[in-house]
Protein backbone atom coordinates (compact mmCIF):
# COMPACT_ATOMS: atom_id res chain seq x y z
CA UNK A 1 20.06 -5.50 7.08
CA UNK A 2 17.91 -7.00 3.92
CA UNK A 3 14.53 -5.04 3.59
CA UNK A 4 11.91 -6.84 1.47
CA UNK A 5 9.78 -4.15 0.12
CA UNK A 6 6.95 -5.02 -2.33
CA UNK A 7 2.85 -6.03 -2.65
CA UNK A 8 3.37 -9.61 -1.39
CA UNK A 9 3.41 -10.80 2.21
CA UNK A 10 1.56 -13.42 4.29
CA UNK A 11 -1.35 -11.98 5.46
CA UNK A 12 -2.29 -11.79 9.55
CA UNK A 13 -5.33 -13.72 9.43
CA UNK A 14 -3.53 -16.73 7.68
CA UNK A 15 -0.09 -15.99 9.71
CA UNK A 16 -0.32 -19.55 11.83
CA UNK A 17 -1.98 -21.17 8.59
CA UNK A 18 -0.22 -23.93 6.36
CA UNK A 19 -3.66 -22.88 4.24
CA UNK A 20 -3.30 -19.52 4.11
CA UNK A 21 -2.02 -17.33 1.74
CA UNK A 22 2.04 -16.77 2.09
CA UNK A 23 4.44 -14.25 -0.19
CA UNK A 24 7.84 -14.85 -0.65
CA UNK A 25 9.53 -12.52 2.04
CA UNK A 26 8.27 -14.61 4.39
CA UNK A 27 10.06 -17.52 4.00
CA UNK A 28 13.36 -15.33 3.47
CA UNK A 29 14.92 -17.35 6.48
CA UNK A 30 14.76 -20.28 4.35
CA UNK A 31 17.52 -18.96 2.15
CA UNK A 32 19.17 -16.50 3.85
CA UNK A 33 21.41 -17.06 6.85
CA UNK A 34 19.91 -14.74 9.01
CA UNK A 35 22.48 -15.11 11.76
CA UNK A 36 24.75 -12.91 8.95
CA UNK A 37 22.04 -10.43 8.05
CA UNK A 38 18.65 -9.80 9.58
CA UNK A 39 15.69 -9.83 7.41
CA UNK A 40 12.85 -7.04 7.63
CA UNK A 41 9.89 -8.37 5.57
CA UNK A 42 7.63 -4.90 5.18
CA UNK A 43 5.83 -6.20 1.98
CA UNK A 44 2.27 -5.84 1.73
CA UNK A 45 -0.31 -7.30 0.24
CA UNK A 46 -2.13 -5.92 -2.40
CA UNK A 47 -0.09 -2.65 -2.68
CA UNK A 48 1.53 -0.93 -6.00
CA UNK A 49 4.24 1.26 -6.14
CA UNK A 50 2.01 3.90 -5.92
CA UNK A 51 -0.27 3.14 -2.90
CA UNK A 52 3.13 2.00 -0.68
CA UNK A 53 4.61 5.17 -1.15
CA UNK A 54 1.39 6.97 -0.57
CA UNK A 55 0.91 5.13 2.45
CA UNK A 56 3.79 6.10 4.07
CA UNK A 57 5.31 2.57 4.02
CA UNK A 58 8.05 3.26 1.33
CA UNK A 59 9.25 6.50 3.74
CA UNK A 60 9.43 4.04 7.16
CA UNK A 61 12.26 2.13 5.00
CA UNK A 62 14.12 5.19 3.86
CA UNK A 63 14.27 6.65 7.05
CA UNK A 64 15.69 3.29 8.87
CA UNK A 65 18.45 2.43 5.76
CA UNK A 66 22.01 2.32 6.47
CA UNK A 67 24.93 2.42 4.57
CA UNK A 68 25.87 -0.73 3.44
CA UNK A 69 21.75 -1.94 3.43
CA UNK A 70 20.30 -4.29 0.72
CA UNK A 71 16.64 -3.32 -0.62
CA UNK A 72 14.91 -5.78 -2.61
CA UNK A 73 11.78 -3.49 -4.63
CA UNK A 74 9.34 -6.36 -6.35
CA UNK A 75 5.67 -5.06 -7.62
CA UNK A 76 3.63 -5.34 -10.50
CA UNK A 77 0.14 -7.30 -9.89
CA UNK A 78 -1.41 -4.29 -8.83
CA UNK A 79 0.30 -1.69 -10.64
CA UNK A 80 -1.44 -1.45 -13.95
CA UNK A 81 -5.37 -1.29 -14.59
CA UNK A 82 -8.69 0.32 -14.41
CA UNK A 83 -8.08 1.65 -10.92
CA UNK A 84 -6.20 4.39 -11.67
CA UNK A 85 -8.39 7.58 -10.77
CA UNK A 86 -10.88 5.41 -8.45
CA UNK A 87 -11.57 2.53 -6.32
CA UNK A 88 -8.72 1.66 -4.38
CA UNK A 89 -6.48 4.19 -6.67
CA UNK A 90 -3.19 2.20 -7.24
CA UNK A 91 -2.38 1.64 -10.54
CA UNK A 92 0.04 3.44 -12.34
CA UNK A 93 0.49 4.85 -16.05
CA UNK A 94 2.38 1.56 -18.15
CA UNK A 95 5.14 1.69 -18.90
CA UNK A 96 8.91 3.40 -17.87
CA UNK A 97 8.91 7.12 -19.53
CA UNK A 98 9.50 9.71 -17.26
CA UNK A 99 6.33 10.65 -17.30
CA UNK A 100 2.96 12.27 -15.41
CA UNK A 101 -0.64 13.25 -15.67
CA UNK A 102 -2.50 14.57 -12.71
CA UNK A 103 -6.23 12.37 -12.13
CA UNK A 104 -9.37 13.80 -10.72
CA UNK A 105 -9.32 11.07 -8.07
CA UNK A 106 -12.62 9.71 -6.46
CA UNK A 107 -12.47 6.97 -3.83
CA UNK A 108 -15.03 6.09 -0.97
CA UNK A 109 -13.31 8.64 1.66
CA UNK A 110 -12.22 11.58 -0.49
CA UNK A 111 -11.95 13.40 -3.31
CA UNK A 112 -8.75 14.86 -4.17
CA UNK A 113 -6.10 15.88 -7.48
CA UNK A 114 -2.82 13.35 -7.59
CA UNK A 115 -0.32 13.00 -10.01
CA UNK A 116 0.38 9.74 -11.08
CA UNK A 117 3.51 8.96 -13.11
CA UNK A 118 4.65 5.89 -15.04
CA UNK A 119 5.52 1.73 -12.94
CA UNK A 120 9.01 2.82 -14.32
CA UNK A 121 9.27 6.31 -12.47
CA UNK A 122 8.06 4.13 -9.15
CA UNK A 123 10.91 2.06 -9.51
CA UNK A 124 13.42 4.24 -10.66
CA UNK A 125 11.94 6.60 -7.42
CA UNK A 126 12.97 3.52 -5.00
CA UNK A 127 16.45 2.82 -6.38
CA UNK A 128 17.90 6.45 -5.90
CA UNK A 129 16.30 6.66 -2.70
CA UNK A 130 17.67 3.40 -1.36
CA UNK A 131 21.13 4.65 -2.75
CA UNK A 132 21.30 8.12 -1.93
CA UNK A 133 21.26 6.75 1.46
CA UNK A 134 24.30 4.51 0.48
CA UNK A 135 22.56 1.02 0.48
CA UNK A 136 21.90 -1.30 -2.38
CA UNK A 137 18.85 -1.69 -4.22
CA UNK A 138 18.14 -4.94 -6.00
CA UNK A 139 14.79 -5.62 -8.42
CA UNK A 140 12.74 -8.77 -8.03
CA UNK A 141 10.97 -9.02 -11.01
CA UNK A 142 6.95 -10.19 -10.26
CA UNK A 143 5.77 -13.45 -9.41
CA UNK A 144 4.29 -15.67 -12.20
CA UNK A 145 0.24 -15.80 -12.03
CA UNK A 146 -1.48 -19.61 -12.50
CA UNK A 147 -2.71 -19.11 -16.03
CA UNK A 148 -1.48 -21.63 -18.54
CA UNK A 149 -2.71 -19.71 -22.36
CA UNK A 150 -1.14 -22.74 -23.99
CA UNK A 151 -2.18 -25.45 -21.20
CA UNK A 152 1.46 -26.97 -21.37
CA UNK A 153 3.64 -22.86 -20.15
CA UNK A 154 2.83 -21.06 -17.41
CA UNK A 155 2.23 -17.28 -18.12
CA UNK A 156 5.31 -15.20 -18.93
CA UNK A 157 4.58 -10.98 -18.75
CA UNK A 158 8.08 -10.57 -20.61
CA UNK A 159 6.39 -8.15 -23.35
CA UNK A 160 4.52 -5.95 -20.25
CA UNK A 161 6.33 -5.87 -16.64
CA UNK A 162 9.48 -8.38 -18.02
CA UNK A 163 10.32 -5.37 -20.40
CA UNK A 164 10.07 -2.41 -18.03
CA UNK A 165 11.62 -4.29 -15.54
CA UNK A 166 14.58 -4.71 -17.87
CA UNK A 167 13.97 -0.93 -18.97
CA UNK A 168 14.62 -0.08 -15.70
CA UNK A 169 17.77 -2.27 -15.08
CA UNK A 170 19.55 -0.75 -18.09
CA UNK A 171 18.88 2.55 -17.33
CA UNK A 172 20.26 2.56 -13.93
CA UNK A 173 22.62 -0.05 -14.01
CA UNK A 174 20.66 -1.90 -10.73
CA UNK A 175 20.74 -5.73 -10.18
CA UNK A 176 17.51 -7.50 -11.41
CA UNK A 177 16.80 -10.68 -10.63
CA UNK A 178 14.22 -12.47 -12.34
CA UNK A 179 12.22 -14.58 -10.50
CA UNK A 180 9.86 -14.14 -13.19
CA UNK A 181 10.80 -16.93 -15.23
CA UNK A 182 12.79 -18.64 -13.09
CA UNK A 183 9.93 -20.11 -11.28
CA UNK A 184 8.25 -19.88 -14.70
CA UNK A 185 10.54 -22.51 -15.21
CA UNK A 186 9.96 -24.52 -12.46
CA UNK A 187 5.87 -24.29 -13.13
CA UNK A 188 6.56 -25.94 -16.47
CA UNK A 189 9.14 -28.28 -15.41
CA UNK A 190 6.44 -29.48 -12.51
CA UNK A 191 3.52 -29.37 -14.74
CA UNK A 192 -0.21 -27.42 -14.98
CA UNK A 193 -1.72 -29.85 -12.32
CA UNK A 194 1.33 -30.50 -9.46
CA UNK A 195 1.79 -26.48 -10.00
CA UNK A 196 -2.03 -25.67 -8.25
CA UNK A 197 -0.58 -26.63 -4.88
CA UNK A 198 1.74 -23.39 -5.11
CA UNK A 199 -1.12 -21.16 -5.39
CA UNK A 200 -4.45 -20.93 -3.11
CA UNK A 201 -7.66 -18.87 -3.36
CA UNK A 202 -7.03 -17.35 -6.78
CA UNK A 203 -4.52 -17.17 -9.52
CA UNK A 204 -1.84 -14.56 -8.54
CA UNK A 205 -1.40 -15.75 -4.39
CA UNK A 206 0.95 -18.67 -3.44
CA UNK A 207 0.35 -21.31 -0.89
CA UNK A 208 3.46 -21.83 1.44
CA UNK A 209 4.82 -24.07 -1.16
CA UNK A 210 4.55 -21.39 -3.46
CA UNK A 211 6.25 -18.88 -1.49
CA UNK A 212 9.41 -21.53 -0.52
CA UNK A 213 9.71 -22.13 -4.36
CA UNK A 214 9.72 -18.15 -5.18
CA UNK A 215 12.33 -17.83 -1.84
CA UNK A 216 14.71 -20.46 -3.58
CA UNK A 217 14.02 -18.58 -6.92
CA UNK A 218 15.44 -15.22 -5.65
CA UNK A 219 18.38 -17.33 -4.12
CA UNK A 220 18.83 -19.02 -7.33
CA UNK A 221 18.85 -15.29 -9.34
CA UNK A 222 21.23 -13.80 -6.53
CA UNK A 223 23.80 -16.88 -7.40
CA UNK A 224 23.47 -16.37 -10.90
CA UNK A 225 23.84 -12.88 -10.92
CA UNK A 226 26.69 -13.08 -8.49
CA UNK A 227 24.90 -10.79 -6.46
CA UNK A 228 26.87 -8.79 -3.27
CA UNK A 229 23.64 -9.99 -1.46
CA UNK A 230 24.37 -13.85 -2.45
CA UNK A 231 27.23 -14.46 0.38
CA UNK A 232 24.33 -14.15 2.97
CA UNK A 233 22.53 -16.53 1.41
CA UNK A 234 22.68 -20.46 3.47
C-alpha cells in the first residue's frame, strides 16, 4: 500500500472537472502500476503539518500502516505565516530545531492554549511514526508556486522549505525526493507563458496538467533516487 499524505488533493467540487483544481496524488495511477500496489490518496487541501495532525487525519494513516507500507509526507504552502495563533491556526514555527512555544490561540469557534513546534519537528513526527510501525516514509519536497522573480525561472524555495527539507533528510537518513526543482525544471524548460496552463485560479494550485507533470516528477525523483518505491512505478 502507497499512502499519499500531504496539503494537496483535487478538491470534491472540481472532482469530474478538467477545470478544476487537481494535486498530484491524484493522478498517482498515472505512474504507478496500481495492479502491484494500491494507492490511498488522503491529501488535503489546504492543510499543514500541523492542522492534519490536529485533525485527526495524520492518526487514520498510522493506525491502517503495515509493515512493509510506503508513506509519501509532502507540505509546506501552508506551513509558515501569520496564522500561527489565529485564523485558521496552521502554520508552524520555521524552521527544523527541535523546538516549541505554546500560543494563546483564538479562532472563530474557540479559544484554547497549543503548543506549536518547528515544520521540521512535523516532519521528523511523521517519519518515526510511519517507521515505528515498520513501513517506509519517503519526503516529497513542495510543489513550485507560478511566480517568475526574474521573468525567465520559476520560483525555487531552496533557501526556506528546500533547506529544511534537506535538514530533515540528513538527520534521519529518509528518502527525499525533490519534486521541487524537478518540475522547476520543467517550468523553465516550457517557458513563463506555456507554464500558466499547469496552474488555475491562483499561483500555488495546478490544473490537471499540472498535477500529471508533478505525478511524472515524483516518478522521475523515485528513479533517480533508486527508490524501493520505484519498482511499482509503470
Amino acid at each position: 500500500m502507497l499512502f499519499i499524505t500531504g496539503d494537496s488533493t483535487v478538491k470534491n467540487e472540481d472532482r469530474d472537472s478538467t477545470n478544476g483544481m487537481w494535486g498530484w496524488g491524484s493522478q498517482a495511477a498515472t505512474v504507478f502500476n496500481t495492479k502491484k500496489i494500491t494507492v490511498k490518496n488522503v491529501a488535503q487541501a489546504g492543510r499543514s503539518c500541523r492542522s492534519y495532525l490536529r485533525e485527526g487525519r495524520w492518526d487514520k494513516v498510522y493506525n491502517d500502516l503495515q509493515p512493509g507500507d510506503f508513506v509519501t509526507i509532502q507540505f509546506g504552502h501552508n506551513d509558515i505565516g501569520r496564522e500561527i495563533d489565529y485564523g485558521k491556526a496552521r502554520n508552524e514555527i520555521s524552521g527544523t530545531a527541535d523546538s516549541s512555544h505554546v500560543y494563546r490561540v483564538k479562532t472563530d469557534s474557540e479559544v484554547r492554549n497549543e503548543v506549536v513546534y518547528t515544520f521540521g519537528w512535523y516532519l521528523r513526527k511523521m517519519i518515526d511514526d510511519v517507521r515505528e510501525k515498520g513501513a517506509t516514509p519517503i519526503l516529497i519536497s513542495l510543489t513550485p508556486r507560478n511566480e517568475w522573480p526574474d521573468g525567465e525561472h520559476i520560483e525555487r524555495r531552496n533557501d526556506s522549505f528546500g533547506k529544511w527539507y534537506r535538514e530533515v533528510a540528513a538527520l534521519t537518513g529518509v528518502e527525499l525526493v525533490d519534486l521541487h526543482n524537478i518540475t522547476a525544471d520543467v517550468m523553465d524548460a516550457m517557458g513563463r507563458e506555456e507554464a500558466k496552463s499547469c496552474y488555475i485560479k491562483d499561483h500555488t494550485h495546478t490544473s490537471l496538467r499540472g498535477a500529471q507533470i508533478n505525478a511524472r516528477s515524483v516518478a522521475k525523483g523515485l528513479r533517480d533516487n533508486r527508490s524501493p518505491l520505484a519498482k511499482y512505478l509503470k
